[in-house]
Every structure is written in structure tokens, then in C-alpha cells.
Protein backbone atom coordinates (compact mmCIF):
# COMPACT_ATOMS: atom_id res chain seq x y z
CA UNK A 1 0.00 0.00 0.00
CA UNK A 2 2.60 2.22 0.19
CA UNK A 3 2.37 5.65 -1.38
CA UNK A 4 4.60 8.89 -2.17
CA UNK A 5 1.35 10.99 -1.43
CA UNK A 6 2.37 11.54 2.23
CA UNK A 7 4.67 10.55 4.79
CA UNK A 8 4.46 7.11 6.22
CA UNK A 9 4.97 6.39 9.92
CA UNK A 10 4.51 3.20 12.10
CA UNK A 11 1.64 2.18 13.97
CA UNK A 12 3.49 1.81 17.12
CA UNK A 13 4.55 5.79 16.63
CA UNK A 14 0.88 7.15 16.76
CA UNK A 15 -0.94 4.31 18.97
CA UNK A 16 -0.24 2.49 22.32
CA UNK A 17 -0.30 -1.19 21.32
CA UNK A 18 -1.27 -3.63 23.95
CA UNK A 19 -3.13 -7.20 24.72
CA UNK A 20 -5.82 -7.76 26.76
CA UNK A 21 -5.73 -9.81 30.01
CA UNK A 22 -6.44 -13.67 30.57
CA UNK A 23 -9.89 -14.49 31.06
CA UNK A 24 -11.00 -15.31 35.23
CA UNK A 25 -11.00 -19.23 35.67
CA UNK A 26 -13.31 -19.03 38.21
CA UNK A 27 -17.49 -19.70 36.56
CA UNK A 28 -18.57 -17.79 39.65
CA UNK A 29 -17.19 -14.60 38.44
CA UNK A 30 -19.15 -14.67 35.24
CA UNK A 31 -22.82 -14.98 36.85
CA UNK A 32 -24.87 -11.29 36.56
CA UNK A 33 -22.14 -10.34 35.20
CA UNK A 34 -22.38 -6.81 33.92
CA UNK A 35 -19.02 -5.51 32.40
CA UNK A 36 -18.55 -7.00 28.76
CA UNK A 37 -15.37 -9.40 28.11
CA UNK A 38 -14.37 -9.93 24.69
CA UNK A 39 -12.94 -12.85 23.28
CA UNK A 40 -11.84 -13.43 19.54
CA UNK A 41 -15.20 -15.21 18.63
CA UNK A 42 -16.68 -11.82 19.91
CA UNK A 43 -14.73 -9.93 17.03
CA UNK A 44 -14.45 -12.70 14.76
CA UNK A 45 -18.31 -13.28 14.46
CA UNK A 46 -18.92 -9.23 13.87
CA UNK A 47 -19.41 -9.33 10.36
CA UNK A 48 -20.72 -6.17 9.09
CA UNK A 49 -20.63 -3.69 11.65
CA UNK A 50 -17.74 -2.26 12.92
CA UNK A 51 -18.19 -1.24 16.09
CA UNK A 52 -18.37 -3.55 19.09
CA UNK A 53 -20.68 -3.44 21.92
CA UNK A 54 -21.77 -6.76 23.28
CA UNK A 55 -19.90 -9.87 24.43
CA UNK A 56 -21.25 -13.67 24.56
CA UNK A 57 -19.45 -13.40 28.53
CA UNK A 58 -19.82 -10.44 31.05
CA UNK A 59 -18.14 -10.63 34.55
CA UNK A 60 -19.37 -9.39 37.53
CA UNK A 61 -17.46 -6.82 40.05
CA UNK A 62 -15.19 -9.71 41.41
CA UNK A 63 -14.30 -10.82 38.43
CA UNK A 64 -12.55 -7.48 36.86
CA UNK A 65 -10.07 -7.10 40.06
CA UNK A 66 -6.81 -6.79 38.94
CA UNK A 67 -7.92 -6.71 34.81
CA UNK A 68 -7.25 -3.77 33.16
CA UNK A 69 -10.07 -2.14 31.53
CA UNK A 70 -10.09 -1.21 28.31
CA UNK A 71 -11.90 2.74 26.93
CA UNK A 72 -14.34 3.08 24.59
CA UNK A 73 -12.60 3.54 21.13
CA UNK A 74 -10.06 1.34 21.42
CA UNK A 75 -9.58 -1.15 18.38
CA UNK A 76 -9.34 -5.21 18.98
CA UNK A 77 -7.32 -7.00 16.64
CA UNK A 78 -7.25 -10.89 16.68
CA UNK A 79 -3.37 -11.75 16.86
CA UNK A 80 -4.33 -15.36 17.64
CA UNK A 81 -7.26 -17.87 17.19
CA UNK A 82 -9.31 -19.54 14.09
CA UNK A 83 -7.70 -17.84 10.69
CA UNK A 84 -11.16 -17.11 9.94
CA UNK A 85 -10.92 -14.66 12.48
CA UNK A 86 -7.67 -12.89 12.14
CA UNK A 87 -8.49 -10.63 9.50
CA UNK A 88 -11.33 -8.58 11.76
CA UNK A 89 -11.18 -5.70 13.45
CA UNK A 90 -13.56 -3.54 15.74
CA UNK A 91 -13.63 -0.71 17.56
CA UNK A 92 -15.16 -0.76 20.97
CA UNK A 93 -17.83 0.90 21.58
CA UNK A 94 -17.96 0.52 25.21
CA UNK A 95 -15.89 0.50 28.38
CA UNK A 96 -14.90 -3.22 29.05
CA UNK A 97 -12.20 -6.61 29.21
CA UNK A 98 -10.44 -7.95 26.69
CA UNK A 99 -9.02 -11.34 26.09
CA UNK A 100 -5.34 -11.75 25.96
CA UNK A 101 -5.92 -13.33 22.51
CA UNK A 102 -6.42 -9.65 21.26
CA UNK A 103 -4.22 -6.55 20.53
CA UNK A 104 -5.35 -3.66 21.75
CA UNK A 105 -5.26 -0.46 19.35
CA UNK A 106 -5.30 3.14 21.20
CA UNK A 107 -4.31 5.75 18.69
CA UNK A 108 -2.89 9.21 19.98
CA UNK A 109 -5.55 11.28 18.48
CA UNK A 110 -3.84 14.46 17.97
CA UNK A 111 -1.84 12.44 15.42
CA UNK A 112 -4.25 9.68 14.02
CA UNK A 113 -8.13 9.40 13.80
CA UNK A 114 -9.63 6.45 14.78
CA UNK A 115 -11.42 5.61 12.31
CA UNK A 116 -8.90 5.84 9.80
CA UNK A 117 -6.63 3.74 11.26
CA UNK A 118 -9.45 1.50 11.41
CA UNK A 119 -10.43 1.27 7.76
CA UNK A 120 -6.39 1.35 6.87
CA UNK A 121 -6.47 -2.34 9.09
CA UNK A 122 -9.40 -3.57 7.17
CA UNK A 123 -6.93 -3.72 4.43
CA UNK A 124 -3.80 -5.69 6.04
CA UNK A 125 -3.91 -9.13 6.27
CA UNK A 126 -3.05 -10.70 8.98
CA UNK A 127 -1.76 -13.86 6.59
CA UNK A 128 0.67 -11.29 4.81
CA UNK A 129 2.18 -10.62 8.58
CA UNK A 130 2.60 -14.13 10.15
CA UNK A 131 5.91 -15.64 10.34
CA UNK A 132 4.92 -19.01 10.79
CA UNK A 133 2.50 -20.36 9.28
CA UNK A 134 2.25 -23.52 11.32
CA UNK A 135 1.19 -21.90 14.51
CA UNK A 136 -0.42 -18.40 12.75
CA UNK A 137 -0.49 -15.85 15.33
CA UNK A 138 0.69 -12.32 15.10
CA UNK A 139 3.34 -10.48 18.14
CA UNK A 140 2.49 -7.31 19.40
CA UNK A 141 6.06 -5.96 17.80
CA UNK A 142 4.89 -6.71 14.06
CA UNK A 143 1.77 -4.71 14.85
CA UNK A 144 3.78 -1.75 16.05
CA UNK A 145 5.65 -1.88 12.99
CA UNK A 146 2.92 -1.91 9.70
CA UNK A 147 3.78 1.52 8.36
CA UNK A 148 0.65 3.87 7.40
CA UNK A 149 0.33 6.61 5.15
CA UNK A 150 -0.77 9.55 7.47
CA UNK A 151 -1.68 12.90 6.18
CA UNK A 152 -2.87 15.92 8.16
CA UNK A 153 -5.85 15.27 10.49
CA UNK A 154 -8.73 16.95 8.12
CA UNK A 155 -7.76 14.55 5.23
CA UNK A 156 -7.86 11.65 7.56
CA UNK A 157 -11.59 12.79 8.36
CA UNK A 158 -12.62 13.12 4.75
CA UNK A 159 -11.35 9.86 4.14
CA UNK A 160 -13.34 8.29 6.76
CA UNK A 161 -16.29 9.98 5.37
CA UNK A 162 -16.04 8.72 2.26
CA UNK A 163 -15.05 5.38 3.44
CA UNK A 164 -17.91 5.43 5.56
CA UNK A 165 -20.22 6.13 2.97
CA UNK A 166 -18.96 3.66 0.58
CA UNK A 167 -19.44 0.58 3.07
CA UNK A 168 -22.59 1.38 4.05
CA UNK A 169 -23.71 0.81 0.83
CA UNK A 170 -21.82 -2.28 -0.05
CA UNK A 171 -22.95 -3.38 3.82
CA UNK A 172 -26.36 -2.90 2.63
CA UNK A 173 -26.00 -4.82 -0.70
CA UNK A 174 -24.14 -7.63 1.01
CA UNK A 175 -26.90 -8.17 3.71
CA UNK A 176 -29.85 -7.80 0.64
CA UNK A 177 -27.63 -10.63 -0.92
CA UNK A 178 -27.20 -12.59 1.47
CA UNK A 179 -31.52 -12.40 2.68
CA UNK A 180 -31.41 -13.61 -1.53
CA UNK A 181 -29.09 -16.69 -0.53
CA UNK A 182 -30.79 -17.61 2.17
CA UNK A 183 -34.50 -17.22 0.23
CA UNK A 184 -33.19 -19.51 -2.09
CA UNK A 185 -32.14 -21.97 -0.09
CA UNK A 186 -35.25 -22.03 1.84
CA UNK A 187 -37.45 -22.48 -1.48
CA UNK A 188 -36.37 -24.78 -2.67
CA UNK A 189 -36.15 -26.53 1.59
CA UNK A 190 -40.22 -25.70 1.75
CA UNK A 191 -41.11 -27.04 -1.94
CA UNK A 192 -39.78 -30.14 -1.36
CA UNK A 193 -41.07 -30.53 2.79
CA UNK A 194 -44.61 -29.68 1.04
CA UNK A 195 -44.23 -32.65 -1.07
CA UNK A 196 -43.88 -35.61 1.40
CA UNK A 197 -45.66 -33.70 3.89
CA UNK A 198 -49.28 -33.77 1.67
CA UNK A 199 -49.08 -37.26 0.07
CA UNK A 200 -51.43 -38.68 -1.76
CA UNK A 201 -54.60 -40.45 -1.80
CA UNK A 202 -52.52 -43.52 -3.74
CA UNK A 203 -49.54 -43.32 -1.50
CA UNK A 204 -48.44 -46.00 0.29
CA UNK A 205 -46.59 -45.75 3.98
CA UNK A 206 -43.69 -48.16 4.58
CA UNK A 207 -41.07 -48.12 6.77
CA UNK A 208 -37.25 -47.50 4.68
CA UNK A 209 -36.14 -51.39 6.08
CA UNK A 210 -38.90 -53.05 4.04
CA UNK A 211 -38.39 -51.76 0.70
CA UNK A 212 -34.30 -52.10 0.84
CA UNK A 213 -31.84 -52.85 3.04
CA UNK A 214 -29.51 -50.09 5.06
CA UNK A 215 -26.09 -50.69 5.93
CA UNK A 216 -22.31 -49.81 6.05
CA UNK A 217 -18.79 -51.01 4.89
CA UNK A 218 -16.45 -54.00 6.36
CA UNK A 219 -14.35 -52.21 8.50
CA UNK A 220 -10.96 -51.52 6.93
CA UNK A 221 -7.76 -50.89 9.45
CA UNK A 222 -4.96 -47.94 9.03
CA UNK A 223 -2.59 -50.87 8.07
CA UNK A 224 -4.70 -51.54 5.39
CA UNK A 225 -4.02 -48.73 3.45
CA UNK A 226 -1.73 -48.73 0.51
CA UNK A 227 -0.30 -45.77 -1.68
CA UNK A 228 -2.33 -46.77 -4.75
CA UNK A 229 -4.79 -49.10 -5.61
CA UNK A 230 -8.99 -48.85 -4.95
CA UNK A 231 -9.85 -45.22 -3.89
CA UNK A 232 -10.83 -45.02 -0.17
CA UNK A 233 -13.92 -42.97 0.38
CA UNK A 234 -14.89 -41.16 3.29
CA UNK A 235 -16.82 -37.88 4.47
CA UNK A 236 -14.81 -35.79 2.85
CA UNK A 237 -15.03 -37.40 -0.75
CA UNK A 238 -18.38 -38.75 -0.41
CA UNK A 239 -19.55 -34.75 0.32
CA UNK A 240 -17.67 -33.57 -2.61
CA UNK A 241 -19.34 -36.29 -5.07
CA UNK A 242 -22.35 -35.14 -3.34
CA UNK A 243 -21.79 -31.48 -5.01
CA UNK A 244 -20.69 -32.80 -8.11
CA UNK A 245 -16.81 -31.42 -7.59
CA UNK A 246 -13.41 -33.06 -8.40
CA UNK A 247 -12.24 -35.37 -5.46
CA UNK A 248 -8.38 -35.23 -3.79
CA UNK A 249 -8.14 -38.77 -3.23
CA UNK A 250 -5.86 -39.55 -0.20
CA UNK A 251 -6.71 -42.93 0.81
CA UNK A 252 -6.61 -46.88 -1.00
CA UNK A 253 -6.90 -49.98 -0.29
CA UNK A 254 -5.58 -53.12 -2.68
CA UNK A 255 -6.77 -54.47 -5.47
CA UNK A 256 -7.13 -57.90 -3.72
CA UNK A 257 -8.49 -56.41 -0.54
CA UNK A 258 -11.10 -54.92 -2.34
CA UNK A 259 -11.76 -58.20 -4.29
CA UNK A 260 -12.12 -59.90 -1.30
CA UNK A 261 -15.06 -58.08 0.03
CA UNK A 262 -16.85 -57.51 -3.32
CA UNK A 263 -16.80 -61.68 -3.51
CA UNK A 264 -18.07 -62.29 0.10
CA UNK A 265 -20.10 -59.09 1.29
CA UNK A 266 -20.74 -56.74 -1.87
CA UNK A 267 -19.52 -53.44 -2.93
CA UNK A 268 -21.32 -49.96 -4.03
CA UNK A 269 -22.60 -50.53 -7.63
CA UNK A 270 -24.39 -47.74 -9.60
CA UNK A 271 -28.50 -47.31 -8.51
CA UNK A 272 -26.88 -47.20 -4.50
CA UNK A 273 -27.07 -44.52 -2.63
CA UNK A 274 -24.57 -43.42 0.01
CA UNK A 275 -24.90 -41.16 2.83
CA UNK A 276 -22.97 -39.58 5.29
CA UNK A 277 -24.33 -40.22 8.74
CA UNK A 278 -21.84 -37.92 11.07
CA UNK A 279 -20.88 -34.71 12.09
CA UNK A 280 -22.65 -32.71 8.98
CA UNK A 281 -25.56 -35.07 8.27
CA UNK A 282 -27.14 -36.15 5.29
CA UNK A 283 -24.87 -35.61 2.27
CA UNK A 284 -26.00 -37.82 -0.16
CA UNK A 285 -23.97 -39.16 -3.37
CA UNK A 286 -26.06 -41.78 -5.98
CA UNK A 287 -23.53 -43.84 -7.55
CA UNK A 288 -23.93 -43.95 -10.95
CA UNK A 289 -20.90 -45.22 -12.48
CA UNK A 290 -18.74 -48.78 -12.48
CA UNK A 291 -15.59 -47.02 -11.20
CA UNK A 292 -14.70 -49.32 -8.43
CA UNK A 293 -14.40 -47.99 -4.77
CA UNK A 294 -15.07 -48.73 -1.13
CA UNK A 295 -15.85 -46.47 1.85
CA UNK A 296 -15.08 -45.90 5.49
CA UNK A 297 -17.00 -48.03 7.93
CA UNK A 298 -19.84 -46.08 9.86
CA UNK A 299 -19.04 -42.59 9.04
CA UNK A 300 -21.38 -43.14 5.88
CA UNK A 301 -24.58 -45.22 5.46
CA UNK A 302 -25.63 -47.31 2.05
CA UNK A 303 -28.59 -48.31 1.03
CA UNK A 304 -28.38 -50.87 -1.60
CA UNK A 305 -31.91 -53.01 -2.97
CA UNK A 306 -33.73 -50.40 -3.42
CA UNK A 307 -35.62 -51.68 -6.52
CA UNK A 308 -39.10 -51.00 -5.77
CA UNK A 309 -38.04 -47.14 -5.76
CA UNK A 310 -36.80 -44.66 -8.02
CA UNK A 311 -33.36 -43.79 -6.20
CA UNK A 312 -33.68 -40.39 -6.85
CA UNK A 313 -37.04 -40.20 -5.38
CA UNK A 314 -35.18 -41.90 -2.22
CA UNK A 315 -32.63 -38.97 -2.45
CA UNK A 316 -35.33 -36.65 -2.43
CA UNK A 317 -36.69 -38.26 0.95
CA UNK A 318 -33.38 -38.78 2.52
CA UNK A 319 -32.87 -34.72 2.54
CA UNK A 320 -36.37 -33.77 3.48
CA UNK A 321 -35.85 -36.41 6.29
CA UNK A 322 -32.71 -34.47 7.16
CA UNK A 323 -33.70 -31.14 6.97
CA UNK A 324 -36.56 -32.10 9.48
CA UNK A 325 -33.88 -33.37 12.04
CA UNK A 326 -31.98 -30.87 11.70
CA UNK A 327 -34.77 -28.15 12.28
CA UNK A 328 -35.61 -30.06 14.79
CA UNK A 329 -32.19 -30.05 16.50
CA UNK A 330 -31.32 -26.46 15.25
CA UNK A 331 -28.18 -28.29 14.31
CA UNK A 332 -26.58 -29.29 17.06
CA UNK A 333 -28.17 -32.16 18.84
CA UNK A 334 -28.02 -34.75 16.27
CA UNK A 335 -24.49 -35.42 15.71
CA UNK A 336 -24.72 -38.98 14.11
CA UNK A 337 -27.42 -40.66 12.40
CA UNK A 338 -27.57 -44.70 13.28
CA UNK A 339 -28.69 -46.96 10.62
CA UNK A 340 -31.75 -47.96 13.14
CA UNK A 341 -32.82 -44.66 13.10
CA UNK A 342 -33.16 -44.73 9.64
CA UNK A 343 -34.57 -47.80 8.79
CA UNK A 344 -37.68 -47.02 11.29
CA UNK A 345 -38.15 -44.22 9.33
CA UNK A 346 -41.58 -44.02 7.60
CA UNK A 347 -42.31 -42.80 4.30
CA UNK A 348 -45.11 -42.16 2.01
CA UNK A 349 -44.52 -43.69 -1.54
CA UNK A 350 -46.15 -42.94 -4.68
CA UNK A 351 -46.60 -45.38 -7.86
CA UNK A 352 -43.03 -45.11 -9.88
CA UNK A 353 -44.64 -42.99 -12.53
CA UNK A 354 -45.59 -40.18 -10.30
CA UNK A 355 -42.23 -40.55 -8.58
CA UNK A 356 -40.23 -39.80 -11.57
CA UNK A 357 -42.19 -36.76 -12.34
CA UNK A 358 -41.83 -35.79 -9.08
CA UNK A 359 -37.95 -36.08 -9.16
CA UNK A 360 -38.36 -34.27 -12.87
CA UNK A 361 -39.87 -31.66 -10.75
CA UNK A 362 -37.07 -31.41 -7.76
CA UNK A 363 -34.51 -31.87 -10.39
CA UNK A 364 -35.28 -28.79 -12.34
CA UNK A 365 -36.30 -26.64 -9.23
CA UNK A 366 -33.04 -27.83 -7.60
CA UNK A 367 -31.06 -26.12 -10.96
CA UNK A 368 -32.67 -23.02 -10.46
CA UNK A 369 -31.72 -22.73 -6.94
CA UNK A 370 -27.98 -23.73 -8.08
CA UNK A 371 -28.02 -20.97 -10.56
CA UNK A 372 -29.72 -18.22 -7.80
CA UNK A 373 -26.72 -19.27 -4.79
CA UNK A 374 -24.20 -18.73 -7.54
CA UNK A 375 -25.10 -15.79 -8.75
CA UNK A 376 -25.54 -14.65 -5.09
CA UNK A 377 -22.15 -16.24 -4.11
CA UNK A 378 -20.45 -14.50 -6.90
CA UNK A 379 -21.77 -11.40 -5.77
CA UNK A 380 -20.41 -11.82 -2.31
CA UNK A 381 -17.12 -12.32 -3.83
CA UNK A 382 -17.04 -9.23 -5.91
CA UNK A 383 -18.38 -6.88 -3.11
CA UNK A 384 -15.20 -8.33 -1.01
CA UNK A 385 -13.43 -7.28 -3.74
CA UNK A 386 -15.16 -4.00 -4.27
CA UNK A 387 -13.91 -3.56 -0.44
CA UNK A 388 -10.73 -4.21 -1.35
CA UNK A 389 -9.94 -1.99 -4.12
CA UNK A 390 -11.51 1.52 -2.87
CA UNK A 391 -9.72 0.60 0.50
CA UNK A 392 -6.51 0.65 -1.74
CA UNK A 393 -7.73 3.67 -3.49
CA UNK A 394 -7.96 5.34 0.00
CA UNK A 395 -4.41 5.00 1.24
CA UNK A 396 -3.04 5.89 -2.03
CA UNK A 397 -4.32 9.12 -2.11
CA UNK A 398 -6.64 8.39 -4.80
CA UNK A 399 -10.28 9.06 -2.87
């Protein structure tokens, strides 16, 4: 960023750089608690807005003896914690505590506005700063040291009005896009709920263990594994056929390993239907191909036999039965999904005619909604972007 349009100083010249203190052991001192202490997730889940003013933890009088409390105004910056998080900043906008995991920002305001040193942040990454990479966390000394272009006081403030104009808009835009994202989502979620929650008069109810059978792999050990050989699935590769994307396969098993269990217990063939059944629930891959492969033991559920069903039409039901669990659960409560679970589970099915038009139906409604989140996902990007280049704008003396 670094400009001949004024003088550049560092960040440590103009501001008193600091951390914040390590948060009370003791439960006891955060009941009615009523002085805010922030913690990384507190900045790292403040998306839009950039000033701070609540906390997820607040302590009570006992609990702030001997912590230093921090003025309104000051900025946090994660040097530590998920790398989701590093790259947001805030600006308090109340007295309170600070975790130890933050830096502390206090700018000498005859020399720097606030804001401006603010919005010049936004645009260092904390990724361009780390030394190593293995254990990313930035040292109060680095901060001190990012050099800033600083002109006199009254430019600094017209900057900040600009800039302040500017991302209200694109804040505005982004949260419009992402209600879009979310509508879309949710369409397509309630079209297909209304569907096997109104079946009809001809539908029949049966329980998932009478019209196929619901199981999992032979378990295969870590000194099974070879360098090459029959791709091993799991989660991770089962979710990525579920989206249609290009697997990174990692794992494989032999050639005669794999032989052995097609021969005495059977192996995925296409018209299956695999499923992962922990941690995120209910991705679903339909195999449709020959290519031979086998899959972790479970971690992923597969129902084979289907016949009396079109397995799309099954697909369809698995993810309205997961979407109910997980509304259900708000999800968090249902970690894992057992094969008993599932087979208990009852559905209504229609003659295979209507099924098919009823995938026809999901299928093309289920396009549409692909098109809508990428549009809206593109347009995410390119606001990030937009961010991005009028920030560089600004501290090039080009606002």
C-alpha cells in the first residue's frame, strides 16, 4: 500500500499497542455479570458492523479485580485464534475486558483518527504478517511496525467519510444478498417438505427397512491402506461427489483387498445410494458409475436393494428427512445418524410414474436454486473485492 502521497509512519509511533488480560477461571465470576469481556469469537463473528458493543461473557465486580479495563474507542485485533478470524477488526464501543488473545489499538488522536486507522487495518492481512505459518499468530512488535500513510488530520476525516459512505452501501448490498441466498435456499427446503408432507390419496406408507436394506462397509484398518490401488472414500469425498466437484483422493486400499469383500459381502454398484451419517448429516452421493471404490465403515450409510423405488425419489426423501432433524435439532443435537434410526423411518410412496415426475420436478427446481446461490455467491465475492480496491484507493491518495 505504500504511497509517495504523504509521509508514512509506524503504527506503534501514533498508537499504544497492547493485549488484553487472561480471562477469570473461576465460573462464579461470570454470573450477573455486567461488564462485557471480549474474546476473539466476539470480534471474529462481527461481520458487518464495525463497532463492538456486546460480548457472549460479562463478569461481575469480582471478576474485573486486577484486569485492566479497556476505553471506549479502542480497536481489537485478533493476533491469535481460528484464521477465519484474524483478518477482523472492531472498535469498541464501550468501556470493558479484553481477552489476551487480542491486541489492543489506542491511537494518539492528535496524530491519528480512529477511524482511519481502522479502515487502513481492514486492508492488512493478517496472513501477509505471520511468520509461521504452522502456529499463525501475530506479536504485538509486528503490529507496532505496519507503516501507514498519514496525512494531516482533516484529510484523515474526509477519508473516513467517504469510506464510511462507501461501506454502508456495499454493507447494505451484502446483507440484501445474502436475505437472496438464504430465500433460495429455503425455497427450494419448503417445496420439497410440502411434497412428502401432503401425500397422496394412492400413497403408500412403509417403513425404509422393508423396501431395501440399510447398511455400512467391512471395516478396513490404518494398516490396510496402501499408496495406490482402490480409492478409499470417506466424508470428505463422499460430500464432494455429493456437489458434483473433483475429489483429492488420499486414501486406497488393494486391489485384492477390495476383491475380497466384493466376492463375500458386496460393494457400491451404480443405482446405491450413500450417505454420510456424522458430524454434517445427510450428504448424499447416488452412484452412478462402475468405477470401483469402497468407503469408510460407519461414518457413511448405504442403502443398496432399493428396486421398488426410483433412487432419486429416495434422495429426495433422505434430505427432506434431514432437513426435518436438523430443524428439529437447530443443528446441534443430532451429531450422528444410526442406521436404526433410519430404517424405522416411515415414508409415504407414490406409484413409480408419479415418482419420476416428481424427481423431474425437484430436479429442475433444484437447478434453479444452483443458478440463484451462484449468482448470489459471486456477488459476495465481488463486493469483497469491491472492499478491497476503494480501501486501496484510499491510502493511495486516490479518494
Amino acid at each position: 500500500m505504500k504511497t509517495d502521497f504523504v509521509n508514512f509512519v509506524k503504527i506503534g509511533e501514533v498508537c499504544k499497542i497492547g493485549a488484553g488480560n487472561s480471562a477469570p477461571q473461576k465460573k462464579e465470576f461470570f454470573v450477573n455479570g455486567k461488564f462485557p469481556f471480549f474474546r476473539t469469537s466476539d470480534v471474529g463473528m462481527l461481520k458487518i458492523s464495525r463497532l463492538l458493543n456486546t460480548s457472549a461473557d460479562y463478569l461481575n465486580e469480582n471478576g474485573t479485580k486486577n484486569l485492566k479495563l479497556f476505553k471506549r474507542g479502542t480497536i481489537l485485533m485478533p493476533k491469535s485464534g481460528a484464521s477465519t478470524f484474524l483478518n477482523h477488526r472492531v472498535i469498541m464501543d464501550v468501556d470493558g475486558y479484553v481477552s489476551s488473545h487480542l491486541a489492543t489499538i489506542k491511537t494518539d488522536e492528535t496524530k491519528i483518527n480512529n477511524f482511519y486507522l481502522f479502515y487502513f487495518l481492514q486492508g492488512i492481512r493478517a496472513q501477509e504478517l505471520i511468520q509461521d505459518h504452522k502456529y499463525p499468530s501475530l506479536n504485538l512488535p509486528i503490529i507496532g511496525s505496519i507503516e501507514i500513510p498519514l496525512p494531516p488530520l482533516p484529510e484523515q476525516r474526509r477519508i473516513v467519510k467517504i469510506l464510511d459512505e462507501v461501506f454502508e452501501g456495499i454493507a447494505k448490498v451484502r446483507e440484501n444478498t445474502e436475505k437472496n441466498l438464504q430465500n433460495a435456499k429455503e425455497l427450494f427446503e419448503s417445496y420439497l417438505q410440502s411434497i412428502f408432507s401432503n401425500p397422496g390419496e394412492v400413497w403408500e406408507e412403509k417403513k425404509l427397512e422393508d423396501i431395501g436394506q440399510i447398511t455400512s462397509s467391512k471395516r478396513i484398518y490404518k494398516n490396510e491402506y496402501v499408496k495406490e490401488g482402490v480409492p478409499f472414500y470417506r466424508i470428505k469425498e463422499v460430500k464432494e461427489l455429493a456437489h458434483n466437484k473433483n475429489i483429492t483422493i488420499e486414501l486406497y486400499i488393494s486391489k485384492k483387498r477390495y476383491t475380497e469383500i466384493k466376492d463375500t459381502f458386496g460393494v457400491p454398484k451404480p443405482g446405491d445410494l450413500l450417505m454420510t451419517a456424522v458430524g454434517t448429516i445427510g450428504e448424499i452421493y447416488v452412484v452412478k458409475d462402475h468405477n470401483e471404490f469402497y468407503f469408510k465403515d460407519g461414518n457413511v450409510l448405504w442403502f443398496k436393494n432399493f428396486d421398488s423405488i426410483d433412487i432419486e425419489f429416495l434422495k429426495f426423501v433422505l434430505m427432506s428427512f434431514v432437513e426435518e432433524i436438523n430443524k428439529l435439532s437447530k443443528g446441534s443435537a443430532y451429531s450422528a445418524l444410526t442406521i436404526e434410526k433410519i430404517e424405522k423411518h416411515k415414508i409415504f410412496l407414490p406409484p413409480l410414474p408419479e415418482q419420476k415426475k416428481i424427481v423431474a420436478k425437484l430436479d429442475a427446481l433444484s437447478e434453479q436454486t444452483k443458478k440463484l446461490e451462484g449468482i448470489y455467491k459471486q456477488k459476495l465475492v465481488d463486493l469483497e473485492e469491491l472492499k478491497k480496491s476503494v480501501l486501496k484507493k484510499a491510502f493511495a491518495g486516490e479518494l
